[in-house]
C-alpha atoms as a PDB file:
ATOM      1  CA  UNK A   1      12.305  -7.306 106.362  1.00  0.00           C
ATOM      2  CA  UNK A   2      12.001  -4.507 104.445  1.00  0.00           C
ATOM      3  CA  UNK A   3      15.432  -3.174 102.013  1.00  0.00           C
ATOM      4  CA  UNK A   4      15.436   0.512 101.873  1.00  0.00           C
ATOM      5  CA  UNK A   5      17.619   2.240  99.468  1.00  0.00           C
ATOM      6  CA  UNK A   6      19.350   5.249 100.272  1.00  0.00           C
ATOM      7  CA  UNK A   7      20.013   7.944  97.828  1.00  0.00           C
ATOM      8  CA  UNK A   8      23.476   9.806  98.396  1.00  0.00           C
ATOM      9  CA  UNK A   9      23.358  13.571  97.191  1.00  0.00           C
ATOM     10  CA  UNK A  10      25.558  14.624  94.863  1.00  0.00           C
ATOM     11  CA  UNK A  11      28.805  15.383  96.501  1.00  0.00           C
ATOM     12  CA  UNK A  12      31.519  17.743  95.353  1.00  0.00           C
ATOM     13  CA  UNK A  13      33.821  14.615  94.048  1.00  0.00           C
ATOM     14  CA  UNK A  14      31.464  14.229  91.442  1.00  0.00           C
ATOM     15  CA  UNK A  15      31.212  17.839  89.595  1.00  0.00           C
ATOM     16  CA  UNK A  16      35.378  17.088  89.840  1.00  0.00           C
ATOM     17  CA  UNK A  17      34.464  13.557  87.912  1.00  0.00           C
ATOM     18  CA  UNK A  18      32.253  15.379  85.376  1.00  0.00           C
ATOM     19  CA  UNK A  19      34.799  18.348  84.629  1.00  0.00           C
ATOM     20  CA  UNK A  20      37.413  15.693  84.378  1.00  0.00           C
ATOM     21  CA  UNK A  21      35.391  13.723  81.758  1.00  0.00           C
ATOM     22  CA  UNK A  22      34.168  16.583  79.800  1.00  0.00           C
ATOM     23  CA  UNK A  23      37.395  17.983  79.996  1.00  0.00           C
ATOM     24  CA  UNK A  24      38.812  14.413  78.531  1.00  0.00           C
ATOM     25  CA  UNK A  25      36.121  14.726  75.925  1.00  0.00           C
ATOM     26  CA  UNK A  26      37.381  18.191  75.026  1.00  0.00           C
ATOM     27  CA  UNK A  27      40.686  17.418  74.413  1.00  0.00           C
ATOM     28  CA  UNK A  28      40.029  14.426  72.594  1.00  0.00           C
ATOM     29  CA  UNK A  29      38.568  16.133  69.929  1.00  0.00           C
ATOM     30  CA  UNK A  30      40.828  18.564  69.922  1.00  0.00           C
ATOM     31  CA  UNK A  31      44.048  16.141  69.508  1.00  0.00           C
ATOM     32  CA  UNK A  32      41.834  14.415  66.775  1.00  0.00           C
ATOM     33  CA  UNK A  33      41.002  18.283  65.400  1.00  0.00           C
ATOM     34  CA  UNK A  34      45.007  18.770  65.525  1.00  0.00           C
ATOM     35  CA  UNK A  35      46.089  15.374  63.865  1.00  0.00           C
ATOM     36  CA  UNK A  36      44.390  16.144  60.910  1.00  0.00           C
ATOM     37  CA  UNK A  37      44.968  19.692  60.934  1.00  0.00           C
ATOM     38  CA  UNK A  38      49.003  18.982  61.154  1.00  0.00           C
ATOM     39  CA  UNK A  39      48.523  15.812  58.934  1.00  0.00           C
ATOM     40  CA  UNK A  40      46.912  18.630  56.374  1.00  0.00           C
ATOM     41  CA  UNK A  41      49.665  21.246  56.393  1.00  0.00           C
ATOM     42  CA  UNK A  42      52.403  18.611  55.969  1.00  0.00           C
ATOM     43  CA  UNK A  43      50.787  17.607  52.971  1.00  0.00           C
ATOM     44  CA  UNK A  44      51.208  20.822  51.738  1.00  0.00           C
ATOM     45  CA  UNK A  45      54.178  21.564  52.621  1.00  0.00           C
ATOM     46  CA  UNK A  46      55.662  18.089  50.713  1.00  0.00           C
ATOM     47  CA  UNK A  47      53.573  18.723  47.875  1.00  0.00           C
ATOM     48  CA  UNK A  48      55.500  22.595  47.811  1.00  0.00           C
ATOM     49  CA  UNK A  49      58.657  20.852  48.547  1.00  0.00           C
ATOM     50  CA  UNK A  50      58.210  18.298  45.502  1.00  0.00           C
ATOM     51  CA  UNK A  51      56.821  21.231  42.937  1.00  0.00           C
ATOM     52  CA  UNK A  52      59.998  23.603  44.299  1.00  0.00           C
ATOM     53  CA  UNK A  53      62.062  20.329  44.147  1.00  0.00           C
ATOM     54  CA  UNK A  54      61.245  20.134  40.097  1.00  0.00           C
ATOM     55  CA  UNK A  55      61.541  23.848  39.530  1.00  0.00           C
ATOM     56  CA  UNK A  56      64.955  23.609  41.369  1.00  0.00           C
ATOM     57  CA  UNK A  57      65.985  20.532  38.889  1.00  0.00           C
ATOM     58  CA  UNK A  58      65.103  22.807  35.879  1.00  0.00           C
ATOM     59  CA  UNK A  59      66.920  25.636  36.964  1.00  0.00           C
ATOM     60  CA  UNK A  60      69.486  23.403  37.490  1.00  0.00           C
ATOM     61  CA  UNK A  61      69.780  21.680  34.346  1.00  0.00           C
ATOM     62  CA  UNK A  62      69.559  24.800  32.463  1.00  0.00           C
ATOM     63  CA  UNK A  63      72.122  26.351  35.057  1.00  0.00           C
ATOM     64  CA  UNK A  64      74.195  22.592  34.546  1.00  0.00           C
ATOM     65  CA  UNK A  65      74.204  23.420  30.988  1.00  0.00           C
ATOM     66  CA  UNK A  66      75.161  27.112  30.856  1.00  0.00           C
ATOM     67  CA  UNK A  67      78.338  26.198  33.189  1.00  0.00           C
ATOM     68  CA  UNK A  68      79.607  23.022  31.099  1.00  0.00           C
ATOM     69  CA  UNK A  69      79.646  25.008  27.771  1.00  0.00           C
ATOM     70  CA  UNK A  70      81.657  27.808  29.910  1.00  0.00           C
ATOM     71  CA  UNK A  71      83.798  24.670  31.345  1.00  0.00           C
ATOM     72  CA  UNK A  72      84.115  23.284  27.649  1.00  0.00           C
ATOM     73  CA  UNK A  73      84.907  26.920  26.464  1.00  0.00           C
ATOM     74  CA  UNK A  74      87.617  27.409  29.107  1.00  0.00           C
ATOM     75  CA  UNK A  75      88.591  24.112  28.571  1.00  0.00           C
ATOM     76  CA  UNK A  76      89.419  24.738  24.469  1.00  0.00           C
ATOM     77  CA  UNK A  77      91.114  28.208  26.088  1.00  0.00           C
ATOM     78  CA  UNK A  78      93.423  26.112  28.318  1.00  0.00           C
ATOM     79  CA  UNK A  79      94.213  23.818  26.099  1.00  0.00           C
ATOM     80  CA  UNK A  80      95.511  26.672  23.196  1.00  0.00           C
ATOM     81  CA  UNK A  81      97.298  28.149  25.928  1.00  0.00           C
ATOM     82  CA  UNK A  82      98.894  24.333  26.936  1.00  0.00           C
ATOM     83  CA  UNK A  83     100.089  24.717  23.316  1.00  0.00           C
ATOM     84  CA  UNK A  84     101.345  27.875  23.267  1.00  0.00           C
ATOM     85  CA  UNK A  85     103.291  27.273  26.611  1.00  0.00           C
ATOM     86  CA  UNK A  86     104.804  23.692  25.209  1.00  0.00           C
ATOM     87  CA  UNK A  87     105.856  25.328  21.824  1.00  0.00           C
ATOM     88  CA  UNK A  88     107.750  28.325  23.173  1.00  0.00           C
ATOM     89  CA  UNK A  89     110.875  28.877  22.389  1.00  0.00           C
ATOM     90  CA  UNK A  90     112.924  29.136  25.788  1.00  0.00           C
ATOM     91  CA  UNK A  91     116.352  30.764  24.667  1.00  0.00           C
ATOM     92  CA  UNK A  92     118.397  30.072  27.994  1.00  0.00           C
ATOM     93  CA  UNK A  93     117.867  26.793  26.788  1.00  0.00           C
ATOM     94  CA  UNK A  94     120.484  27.499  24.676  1.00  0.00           C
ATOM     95  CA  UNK A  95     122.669  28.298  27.093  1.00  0.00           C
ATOM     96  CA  UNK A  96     124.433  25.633  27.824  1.00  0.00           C
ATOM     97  CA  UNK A  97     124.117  24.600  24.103  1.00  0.00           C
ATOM     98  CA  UNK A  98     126.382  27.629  23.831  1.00  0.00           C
ATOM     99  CA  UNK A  99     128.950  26.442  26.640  1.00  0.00           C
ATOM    100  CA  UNK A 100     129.398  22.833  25.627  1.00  0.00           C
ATOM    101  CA  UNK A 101     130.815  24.024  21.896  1.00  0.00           C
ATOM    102  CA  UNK A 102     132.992  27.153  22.657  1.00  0.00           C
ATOM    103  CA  UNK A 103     136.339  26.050  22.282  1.00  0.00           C
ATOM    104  CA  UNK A 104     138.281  27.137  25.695  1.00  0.00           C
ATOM    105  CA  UNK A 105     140.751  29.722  23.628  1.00  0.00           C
ATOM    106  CA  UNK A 106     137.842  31.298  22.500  1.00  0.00           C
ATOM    107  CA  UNK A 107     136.117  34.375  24.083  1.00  0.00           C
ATOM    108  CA  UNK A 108     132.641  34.594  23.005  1.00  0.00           C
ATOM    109  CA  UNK A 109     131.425  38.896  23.327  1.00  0.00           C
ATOM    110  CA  UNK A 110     127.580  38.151  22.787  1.00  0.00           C
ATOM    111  CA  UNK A 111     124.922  35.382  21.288  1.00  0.00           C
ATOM    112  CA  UNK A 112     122.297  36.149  19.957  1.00  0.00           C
ATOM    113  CA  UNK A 113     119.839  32.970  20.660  1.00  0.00           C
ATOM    114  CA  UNK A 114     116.900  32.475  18.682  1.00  0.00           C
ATOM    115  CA  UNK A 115     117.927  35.214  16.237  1.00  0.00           C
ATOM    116  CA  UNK A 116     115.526  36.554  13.705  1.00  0.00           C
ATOM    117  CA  UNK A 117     112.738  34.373  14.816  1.00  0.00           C
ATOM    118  CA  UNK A 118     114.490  30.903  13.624  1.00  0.00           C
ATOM    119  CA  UNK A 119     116.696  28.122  15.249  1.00  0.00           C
ATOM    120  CA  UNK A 120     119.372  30.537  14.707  1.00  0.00           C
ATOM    121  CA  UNK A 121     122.306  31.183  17.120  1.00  0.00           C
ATOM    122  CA  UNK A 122     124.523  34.346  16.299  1.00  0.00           C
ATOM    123  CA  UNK A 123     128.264  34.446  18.256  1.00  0.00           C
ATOM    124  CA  UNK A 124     130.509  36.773  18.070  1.00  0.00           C
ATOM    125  CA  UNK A 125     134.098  37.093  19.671  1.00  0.00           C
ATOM    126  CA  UNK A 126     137.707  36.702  19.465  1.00  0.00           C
ATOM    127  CA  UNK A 127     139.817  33.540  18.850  1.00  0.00           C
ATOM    128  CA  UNK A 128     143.420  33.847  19.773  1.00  0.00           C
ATOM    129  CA  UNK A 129     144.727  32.963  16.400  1.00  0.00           C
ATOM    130  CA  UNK A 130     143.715  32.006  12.984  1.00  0.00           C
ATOM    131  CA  UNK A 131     144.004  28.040  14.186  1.00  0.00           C
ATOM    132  CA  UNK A 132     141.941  28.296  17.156  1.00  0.00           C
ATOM    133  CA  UNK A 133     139.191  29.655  15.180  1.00  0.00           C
ATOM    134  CA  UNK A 134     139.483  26.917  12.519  1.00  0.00           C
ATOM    135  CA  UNK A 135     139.109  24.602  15.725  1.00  0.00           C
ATOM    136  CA  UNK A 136     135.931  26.387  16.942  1.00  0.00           C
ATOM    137  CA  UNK A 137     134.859  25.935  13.170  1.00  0.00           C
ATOM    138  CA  UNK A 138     135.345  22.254  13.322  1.00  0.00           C
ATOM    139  CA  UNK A 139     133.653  21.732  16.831  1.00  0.00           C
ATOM    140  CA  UNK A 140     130.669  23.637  15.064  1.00  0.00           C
ATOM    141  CA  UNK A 141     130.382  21.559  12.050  1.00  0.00           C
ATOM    142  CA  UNK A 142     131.222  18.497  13.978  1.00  0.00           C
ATOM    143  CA  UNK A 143     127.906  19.088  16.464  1.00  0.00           C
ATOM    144  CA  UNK A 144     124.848  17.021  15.415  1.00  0.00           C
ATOM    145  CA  UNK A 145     122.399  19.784  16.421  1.00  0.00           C
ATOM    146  CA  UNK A 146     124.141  22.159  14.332  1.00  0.00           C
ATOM    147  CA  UNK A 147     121.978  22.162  10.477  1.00  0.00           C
ATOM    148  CA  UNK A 148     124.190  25.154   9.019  1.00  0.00           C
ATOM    149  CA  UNK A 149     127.444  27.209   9.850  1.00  0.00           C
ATOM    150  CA  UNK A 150     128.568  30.486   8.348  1.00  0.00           C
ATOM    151  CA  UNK A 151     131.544  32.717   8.898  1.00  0.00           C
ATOM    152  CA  UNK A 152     130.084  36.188   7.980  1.00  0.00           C
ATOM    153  CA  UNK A 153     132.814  38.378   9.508  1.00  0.00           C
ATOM    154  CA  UNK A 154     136.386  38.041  10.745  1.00  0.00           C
ATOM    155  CA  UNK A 155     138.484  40.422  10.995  1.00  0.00           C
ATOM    156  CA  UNK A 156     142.145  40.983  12.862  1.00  0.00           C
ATOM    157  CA  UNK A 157     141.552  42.714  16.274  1.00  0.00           C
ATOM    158  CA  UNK A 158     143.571  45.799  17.177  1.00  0.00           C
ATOM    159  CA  UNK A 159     143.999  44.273  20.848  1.00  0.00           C
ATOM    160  CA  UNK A 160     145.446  40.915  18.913  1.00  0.00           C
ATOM    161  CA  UNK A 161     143.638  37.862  18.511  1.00  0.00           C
ATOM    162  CA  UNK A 162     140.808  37.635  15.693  1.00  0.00           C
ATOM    163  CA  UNK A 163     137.265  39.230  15.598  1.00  0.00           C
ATOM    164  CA  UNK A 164     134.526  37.003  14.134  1.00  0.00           C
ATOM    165  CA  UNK A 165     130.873  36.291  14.038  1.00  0.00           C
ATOM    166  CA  UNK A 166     129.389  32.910  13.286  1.00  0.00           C
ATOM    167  CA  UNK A 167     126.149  32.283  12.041  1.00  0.00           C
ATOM    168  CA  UNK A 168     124.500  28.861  12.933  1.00  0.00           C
ATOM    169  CA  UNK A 169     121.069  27.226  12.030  1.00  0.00           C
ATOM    170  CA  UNK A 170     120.925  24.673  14.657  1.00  0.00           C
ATOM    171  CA  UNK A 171     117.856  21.824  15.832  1.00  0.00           C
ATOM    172  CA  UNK A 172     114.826  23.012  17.417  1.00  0.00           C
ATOM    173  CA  UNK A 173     115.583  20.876  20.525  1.00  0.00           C
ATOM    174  CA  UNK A 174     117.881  23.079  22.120  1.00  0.00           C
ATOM    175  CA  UNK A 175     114.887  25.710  22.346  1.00  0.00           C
ATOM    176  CA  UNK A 176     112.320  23.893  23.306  1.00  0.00           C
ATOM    177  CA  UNK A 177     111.572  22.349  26.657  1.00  0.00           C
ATOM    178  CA  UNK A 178     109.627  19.346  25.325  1.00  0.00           C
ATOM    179  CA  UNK A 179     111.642  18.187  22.449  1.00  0.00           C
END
């Protein structure tokens, strides 16, 4: 008994095999090509990310620098101005100063608050008599916030009653809003 062997021709299935498996081969190498293309170009770009990263931190510590000193400039500006603001001299402040010590018999024409740059209050106006002016007198030197009083005109008015003006130096608290 003899074995023969047979020999099958090449069929079309197998030039479909071989494409496959070159085709496999191809892309293979090309995926291997591509990792270490893309692996390549991220390199880069993290090394330009890490050299812009550094240029960006020196720009910004010179640019960090530049804006505090124009912080700490407007700061020194604000704070002068705080000052100015807490130390001015608010004469309807006075005000009220002005209606807790006018005796009610007494009709006050004008004050001048804050007068001639001081803690100075100037009234003038008409007192019914000679007594009710004493009494405004005595309210005035009998006020703790009052320093100084002077009478520097009276006068009989041609209406009746008496024309005066009072000069008073009085405390610096009635001005200001913060003492």
């Amino acid at each position: 008994m003899a074995i023969e062997i047979e020999t099958k021709k090449s069929s079309k299935s197998s030039f479909f095999i071989n494409f496959l498996f070159y085709l496999s081969i191809i892309l293979l190498i090309g995926s291997a090509a591509t990792f270490f293309v893309l692996n390549h170009l991220e390199n880069k770009a993290e090394e330009k990310i890490k050299n812009t990263e550094k240029e960006l931190e020196k720009l910004t510590g010179e640019e960090m620098e530049r804006l505090e000193s124009k912080l700490k400039n407007i700061e020194v500006k604000t704070s002068n101005y705080e000052d100015i603001l807490n130390n001015k001299k608010i004469a309807s402040k006075a005000v009220p100063f002005v209606e807790e010590i006018c005796h009610p018999k007494v009709q006050l024409n004008s004050a001048k608050l804050g007068a001639e740059g001081a803690n100075r209050i100037v009234l003038t106006g008409k007192a019914e008599s000679y007594e009710v002016l004493e009494q405004q007198l005595m309210i005035l030197r009998n006020e703790r916030r009052v320093n100084s009083l002077s009478l520097d005109q009276i006068k009989k008015s041609s209406e009746g009653g008496i024309s005066f003006e009072i000069s008073a130096s009085v405390s610096s608290s009635i001005f200001y809003q913060n003492k």
